[in-house]
PDB file of N, CA and C in Angstrom:
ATOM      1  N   UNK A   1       0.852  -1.175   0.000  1.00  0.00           N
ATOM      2  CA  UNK A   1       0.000   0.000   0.000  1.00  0.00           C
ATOM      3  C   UNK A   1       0.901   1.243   0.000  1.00  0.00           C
ATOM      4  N   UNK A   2       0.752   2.049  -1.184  1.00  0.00           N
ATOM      5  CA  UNK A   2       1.467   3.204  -0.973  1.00  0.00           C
ATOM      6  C   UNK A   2       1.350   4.348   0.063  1.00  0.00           C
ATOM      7  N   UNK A   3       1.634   5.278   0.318  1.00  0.00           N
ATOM      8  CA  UNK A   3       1.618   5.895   1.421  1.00  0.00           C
ATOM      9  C   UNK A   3       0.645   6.789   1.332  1.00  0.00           C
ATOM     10  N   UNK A   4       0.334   7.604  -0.530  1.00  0.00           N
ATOM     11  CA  UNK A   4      -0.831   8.442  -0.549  1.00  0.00           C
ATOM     12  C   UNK A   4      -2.234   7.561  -0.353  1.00  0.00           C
ATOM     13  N   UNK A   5      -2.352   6.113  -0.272  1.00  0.00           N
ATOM     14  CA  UNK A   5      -3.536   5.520   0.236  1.00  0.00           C
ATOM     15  C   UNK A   5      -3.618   5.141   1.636  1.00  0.00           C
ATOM     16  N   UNK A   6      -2.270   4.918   2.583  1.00  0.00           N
ATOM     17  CA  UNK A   6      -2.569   5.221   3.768  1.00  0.00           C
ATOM     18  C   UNK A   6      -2.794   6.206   4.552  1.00  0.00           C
ATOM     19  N   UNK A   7      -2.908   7.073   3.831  1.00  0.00           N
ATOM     20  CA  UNK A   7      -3.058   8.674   4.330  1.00  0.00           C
ATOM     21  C   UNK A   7      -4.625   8.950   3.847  1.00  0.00           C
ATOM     22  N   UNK A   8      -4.414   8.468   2.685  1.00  0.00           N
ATOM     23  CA  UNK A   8      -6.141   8.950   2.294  1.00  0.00           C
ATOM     24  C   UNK A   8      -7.012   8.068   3.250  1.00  0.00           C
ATOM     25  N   UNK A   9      -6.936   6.859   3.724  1.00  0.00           N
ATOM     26  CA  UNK A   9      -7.512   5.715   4.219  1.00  0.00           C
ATOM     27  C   UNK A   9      -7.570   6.174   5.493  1.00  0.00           C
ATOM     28  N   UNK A  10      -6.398   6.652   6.064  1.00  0.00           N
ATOM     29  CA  UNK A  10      -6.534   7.382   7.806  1.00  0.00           C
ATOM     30  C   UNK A  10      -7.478   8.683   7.647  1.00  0.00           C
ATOM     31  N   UNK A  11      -7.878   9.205   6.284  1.00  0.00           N
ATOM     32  CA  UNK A  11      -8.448  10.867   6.973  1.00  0.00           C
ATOM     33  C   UNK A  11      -9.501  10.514   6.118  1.00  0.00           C
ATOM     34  N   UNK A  12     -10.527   9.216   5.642  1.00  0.00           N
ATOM     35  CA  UNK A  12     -11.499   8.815   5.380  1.00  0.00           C
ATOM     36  C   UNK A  12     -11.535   9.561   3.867  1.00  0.00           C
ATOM     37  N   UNK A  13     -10.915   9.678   3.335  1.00  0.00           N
ATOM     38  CA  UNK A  13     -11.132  10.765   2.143  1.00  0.00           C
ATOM     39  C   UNK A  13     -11.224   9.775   0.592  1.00  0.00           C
ATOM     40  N   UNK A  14     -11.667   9.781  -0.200  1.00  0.00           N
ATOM     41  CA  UNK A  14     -11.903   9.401  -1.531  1.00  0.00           C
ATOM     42  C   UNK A  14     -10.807   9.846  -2.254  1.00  0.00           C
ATOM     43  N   UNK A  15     -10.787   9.639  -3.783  1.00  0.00           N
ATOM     44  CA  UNK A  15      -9.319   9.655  -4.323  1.00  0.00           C
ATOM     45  C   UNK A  15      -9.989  11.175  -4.593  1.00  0.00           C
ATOM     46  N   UNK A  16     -11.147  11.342  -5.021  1.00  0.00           N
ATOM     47  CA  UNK A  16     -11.566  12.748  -6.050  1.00  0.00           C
ATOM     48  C   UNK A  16     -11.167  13.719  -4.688  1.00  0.00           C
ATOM     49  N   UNK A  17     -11.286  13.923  -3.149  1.00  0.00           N
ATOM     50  CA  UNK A  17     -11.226  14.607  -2.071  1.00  0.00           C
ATOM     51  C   UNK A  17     -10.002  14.447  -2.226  1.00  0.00           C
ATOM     52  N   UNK A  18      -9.009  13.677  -2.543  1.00  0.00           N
ATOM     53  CA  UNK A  18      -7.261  13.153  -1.750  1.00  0.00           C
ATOM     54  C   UNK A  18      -7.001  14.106  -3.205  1.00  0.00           C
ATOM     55  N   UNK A  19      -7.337  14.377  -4.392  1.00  0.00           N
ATOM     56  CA  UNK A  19      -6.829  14.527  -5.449  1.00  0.00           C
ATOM     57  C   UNK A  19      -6.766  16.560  -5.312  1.00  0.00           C
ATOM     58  N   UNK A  20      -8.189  16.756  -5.194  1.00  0.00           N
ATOM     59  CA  UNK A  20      -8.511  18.550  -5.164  1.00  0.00           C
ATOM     60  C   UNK A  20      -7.515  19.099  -3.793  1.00  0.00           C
ATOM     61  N   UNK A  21      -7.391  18.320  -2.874  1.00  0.00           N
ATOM     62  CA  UNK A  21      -6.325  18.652  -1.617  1.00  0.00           C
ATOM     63  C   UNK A  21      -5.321  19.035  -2.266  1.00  0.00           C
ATOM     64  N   UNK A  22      -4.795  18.150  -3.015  1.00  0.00           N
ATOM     65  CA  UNK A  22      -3.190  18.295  -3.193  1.00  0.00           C
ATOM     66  C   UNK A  22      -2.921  19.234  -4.260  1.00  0.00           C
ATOM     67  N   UNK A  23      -4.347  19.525  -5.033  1.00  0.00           N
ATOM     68  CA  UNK A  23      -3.936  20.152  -6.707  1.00  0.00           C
ATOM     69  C   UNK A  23      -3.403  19.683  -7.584  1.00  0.00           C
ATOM     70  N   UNK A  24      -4.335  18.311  -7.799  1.00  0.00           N
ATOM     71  CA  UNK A  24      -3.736  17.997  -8.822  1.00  0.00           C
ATOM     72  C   UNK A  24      -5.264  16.883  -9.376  1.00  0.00           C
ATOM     73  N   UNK A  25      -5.465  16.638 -10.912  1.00  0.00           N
ATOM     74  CA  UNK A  25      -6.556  16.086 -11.583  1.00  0.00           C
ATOM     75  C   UNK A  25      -6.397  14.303 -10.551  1.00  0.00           C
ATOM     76  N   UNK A  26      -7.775  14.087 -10.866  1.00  0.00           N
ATOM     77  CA  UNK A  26      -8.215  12.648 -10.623  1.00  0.00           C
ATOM     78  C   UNK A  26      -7.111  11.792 -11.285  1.00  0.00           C
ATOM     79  N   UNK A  27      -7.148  11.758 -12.227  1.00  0.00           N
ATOM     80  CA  UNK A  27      -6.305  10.643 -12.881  1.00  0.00           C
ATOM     81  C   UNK A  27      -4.949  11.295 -12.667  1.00  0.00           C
ATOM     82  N   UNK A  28      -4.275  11.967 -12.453  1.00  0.00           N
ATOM     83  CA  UNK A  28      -2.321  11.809 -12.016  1.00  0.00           C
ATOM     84  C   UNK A  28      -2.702  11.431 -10.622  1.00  0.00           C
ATOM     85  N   UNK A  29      -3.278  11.678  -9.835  1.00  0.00           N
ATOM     86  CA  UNK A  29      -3.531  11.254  -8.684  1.00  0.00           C
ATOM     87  C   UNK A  29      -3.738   9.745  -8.214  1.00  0.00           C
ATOM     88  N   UNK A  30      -4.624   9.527  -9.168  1.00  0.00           N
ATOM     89  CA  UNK A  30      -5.082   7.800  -9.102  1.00  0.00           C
ATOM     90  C   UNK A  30      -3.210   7.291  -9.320  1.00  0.00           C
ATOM     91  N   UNK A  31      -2.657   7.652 -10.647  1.00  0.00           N
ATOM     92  CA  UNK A  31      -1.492   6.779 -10.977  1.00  0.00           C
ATOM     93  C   UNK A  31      -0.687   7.212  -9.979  1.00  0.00           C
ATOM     94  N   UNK A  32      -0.250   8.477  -9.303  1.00  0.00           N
ATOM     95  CA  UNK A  32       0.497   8.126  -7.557  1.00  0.00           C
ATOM     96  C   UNK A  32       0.363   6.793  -6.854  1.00  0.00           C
ATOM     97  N   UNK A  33      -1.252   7.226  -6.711  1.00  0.00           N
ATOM     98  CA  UNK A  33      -1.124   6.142  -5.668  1.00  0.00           C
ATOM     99  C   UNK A  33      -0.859   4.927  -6.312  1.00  0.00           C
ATOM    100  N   UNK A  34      -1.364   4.576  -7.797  1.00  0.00           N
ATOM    101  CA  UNK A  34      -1.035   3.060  -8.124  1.00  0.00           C
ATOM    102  C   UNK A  34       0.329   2.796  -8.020  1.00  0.00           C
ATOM    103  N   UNK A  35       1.340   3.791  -8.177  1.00  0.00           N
ATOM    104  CA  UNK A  35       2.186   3.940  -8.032  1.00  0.00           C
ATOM    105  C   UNK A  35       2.853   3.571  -9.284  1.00  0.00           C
ATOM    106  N   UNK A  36       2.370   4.189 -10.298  1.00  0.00           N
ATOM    107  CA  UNK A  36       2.398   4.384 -11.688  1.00  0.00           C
ATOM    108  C   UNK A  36       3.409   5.434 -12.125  1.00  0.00           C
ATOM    109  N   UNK A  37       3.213   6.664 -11.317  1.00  0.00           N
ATOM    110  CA  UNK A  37       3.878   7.890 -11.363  1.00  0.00           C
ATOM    111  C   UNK A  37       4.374   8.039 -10.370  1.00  0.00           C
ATOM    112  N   UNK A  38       6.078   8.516 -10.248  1.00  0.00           N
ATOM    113  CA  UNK A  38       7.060   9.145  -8.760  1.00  0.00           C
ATOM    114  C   UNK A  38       6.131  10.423  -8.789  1.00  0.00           C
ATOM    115  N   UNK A  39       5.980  10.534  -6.959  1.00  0.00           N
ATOM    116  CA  UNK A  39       5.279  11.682  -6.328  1.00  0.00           C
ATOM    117  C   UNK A  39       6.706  13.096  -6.724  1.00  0.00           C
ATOM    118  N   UNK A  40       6.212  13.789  -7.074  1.00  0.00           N
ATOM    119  CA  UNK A  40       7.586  14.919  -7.289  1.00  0.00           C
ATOM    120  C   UNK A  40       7.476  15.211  -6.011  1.00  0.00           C
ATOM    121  N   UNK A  41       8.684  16.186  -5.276  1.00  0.00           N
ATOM    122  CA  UNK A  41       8.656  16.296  -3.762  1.00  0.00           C
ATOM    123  C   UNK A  41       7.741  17.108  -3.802  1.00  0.00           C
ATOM    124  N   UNK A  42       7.172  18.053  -4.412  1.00  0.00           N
ATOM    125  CA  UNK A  42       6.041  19.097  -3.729  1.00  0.00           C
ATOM    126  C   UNK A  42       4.950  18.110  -3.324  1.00  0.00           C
ATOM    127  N   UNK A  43       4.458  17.614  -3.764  1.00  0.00           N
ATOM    128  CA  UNK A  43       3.282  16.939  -3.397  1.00  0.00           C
ATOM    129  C   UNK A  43       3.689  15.445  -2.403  1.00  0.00           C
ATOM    130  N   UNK A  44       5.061  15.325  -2.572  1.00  0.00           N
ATOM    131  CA  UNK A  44       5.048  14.096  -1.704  1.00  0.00           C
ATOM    132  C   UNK A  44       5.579  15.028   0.072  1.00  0.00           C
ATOM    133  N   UNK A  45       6.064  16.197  -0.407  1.00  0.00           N
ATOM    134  CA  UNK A  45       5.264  17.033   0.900  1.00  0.00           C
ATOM    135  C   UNK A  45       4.722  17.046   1.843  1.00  0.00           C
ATOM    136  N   UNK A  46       3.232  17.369   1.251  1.00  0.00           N
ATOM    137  CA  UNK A  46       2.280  18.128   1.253  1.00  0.00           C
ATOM    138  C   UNK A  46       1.711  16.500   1.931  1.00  0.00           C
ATOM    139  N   UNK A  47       1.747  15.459   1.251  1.00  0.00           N
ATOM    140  CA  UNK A  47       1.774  14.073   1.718  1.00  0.00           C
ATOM    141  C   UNK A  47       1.828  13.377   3.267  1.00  0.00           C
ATOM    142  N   UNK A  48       3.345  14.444   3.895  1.00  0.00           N
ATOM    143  CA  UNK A  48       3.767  13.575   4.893  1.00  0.00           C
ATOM    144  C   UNK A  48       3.786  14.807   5.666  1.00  0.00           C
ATOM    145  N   UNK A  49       3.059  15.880   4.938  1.00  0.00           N
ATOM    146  CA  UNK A  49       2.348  16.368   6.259  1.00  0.00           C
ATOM    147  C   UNK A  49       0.792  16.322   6.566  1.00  0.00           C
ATOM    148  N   UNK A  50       0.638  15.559   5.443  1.00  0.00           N
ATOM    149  CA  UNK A  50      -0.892  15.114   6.014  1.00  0.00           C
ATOM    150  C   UNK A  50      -0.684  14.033   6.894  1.00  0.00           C
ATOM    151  N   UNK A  51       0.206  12.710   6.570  1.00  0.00           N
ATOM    152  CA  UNK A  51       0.587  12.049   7.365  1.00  0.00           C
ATOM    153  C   UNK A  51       0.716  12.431   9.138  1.00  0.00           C
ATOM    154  N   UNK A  52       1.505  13.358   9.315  1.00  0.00           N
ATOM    155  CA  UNK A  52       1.539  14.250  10.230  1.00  0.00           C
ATOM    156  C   UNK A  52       2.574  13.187  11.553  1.00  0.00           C
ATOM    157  N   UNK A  53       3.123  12.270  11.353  1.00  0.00           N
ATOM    158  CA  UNK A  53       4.246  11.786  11.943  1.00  0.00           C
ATOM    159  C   UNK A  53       5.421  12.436  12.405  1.00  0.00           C
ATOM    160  N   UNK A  54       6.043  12.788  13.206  1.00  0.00           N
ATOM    161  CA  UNK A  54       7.102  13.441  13.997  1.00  0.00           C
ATOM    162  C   UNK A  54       8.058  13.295  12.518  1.00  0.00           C
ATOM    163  N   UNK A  55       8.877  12.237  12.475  1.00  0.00           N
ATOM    164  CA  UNK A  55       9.804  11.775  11.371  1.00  0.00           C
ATOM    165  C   UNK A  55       9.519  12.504  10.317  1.00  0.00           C
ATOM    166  N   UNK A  56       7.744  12.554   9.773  1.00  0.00           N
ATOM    167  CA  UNK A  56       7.554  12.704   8.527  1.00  0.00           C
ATOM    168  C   UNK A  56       7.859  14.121   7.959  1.00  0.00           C
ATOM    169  N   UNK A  57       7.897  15.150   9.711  1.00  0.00           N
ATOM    170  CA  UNK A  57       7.845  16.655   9.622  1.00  0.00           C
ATOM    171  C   UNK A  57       9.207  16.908   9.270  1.00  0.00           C
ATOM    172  N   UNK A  58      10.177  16.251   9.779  1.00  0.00           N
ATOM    173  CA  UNK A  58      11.358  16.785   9.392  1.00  0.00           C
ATOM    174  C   UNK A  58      11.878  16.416   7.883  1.00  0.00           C
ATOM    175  N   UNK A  59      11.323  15.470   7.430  1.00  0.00           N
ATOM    176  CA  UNK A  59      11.938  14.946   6.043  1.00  0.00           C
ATOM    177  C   UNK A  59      10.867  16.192   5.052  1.00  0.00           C
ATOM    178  N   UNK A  60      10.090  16.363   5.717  1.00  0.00           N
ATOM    179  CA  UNK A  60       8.778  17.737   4.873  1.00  0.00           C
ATOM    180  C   UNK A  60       9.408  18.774   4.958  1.00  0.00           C
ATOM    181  N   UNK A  61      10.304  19.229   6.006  1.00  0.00           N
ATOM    182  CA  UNK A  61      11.097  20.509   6.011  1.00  0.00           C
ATOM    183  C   UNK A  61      12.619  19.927   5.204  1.00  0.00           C
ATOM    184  N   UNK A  62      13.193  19.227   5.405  1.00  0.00           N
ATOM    185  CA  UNK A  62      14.011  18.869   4.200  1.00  0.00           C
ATOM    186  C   UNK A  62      13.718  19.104   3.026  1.00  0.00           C
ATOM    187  N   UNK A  63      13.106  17.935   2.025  1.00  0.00           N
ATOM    188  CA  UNK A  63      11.998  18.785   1.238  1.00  0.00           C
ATOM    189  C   UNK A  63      12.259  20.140   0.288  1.00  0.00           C
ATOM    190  N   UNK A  64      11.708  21.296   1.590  1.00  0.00           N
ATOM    191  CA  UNK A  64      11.251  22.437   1.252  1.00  0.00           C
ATOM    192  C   UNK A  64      12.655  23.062   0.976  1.00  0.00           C
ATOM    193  N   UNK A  65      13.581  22.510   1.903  1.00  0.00           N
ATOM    194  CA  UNK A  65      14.886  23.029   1.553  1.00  0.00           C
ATOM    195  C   UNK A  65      15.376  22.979   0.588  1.00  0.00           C
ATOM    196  N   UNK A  66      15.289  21.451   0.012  1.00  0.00           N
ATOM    197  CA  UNK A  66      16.099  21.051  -1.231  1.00  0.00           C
ATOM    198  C   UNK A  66      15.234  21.641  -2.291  1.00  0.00           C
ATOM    199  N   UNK A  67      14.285  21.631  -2.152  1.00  0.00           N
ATOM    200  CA  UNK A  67      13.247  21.859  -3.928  1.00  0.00           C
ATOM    201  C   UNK A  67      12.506  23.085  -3.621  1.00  0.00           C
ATOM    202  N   UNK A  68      13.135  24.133  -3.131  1.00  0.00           N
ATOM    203  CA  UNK A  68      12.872  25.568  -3.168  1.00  0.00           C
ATOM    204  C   UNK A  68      12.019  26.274  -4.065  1.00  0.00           C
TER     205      UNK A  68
END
C-alpha cells in the first residue's frame, strides 16, 4: 500500500477529495497512488504532512529546503 492511500484511508477521504487537496486532476492522482507515477517532492510534501508523523515533519522541512 502506498503511502498516498494510507493517508487517504486514515483521513477517510476518496481519491476525487485526496486529489482537489493536493492540486492535482483525478487521474495523475489515481497513478500516484497506483504507483504508476514518482510523487515529485512538492506533493510528496504536502503528503507527509498530512501524514503528520514526527519523522515525517522533518523529512517535509528537508523537502522544502532542497526543492525551493
Amino acid at each position: 500500500m502506498t503511502i498516498l492511500k494510507q493517508v487517504r484511508i486514515k483521513h477517510n477521504k476518496t481519491r476525487e477529495e485526496m486529489a482537489k487537496e493536493l492540486g492535482v486532476n483525478y487521474y495523475t492522482y489515481r497513478s500516484y497512488e497506483q504507483g504508476i507515477r514518482v510523487l515529485p517532492p512538492k506533493i510528496l510534501k504536502e503528503v507527509l504532512l498530512l501524514r503528520g508523523e514526527k519523522e515525517d515533519k522533518k523529512l517535509a522541512e528537508i523537502l522544502e529546503e532542497v526543492y525551493k
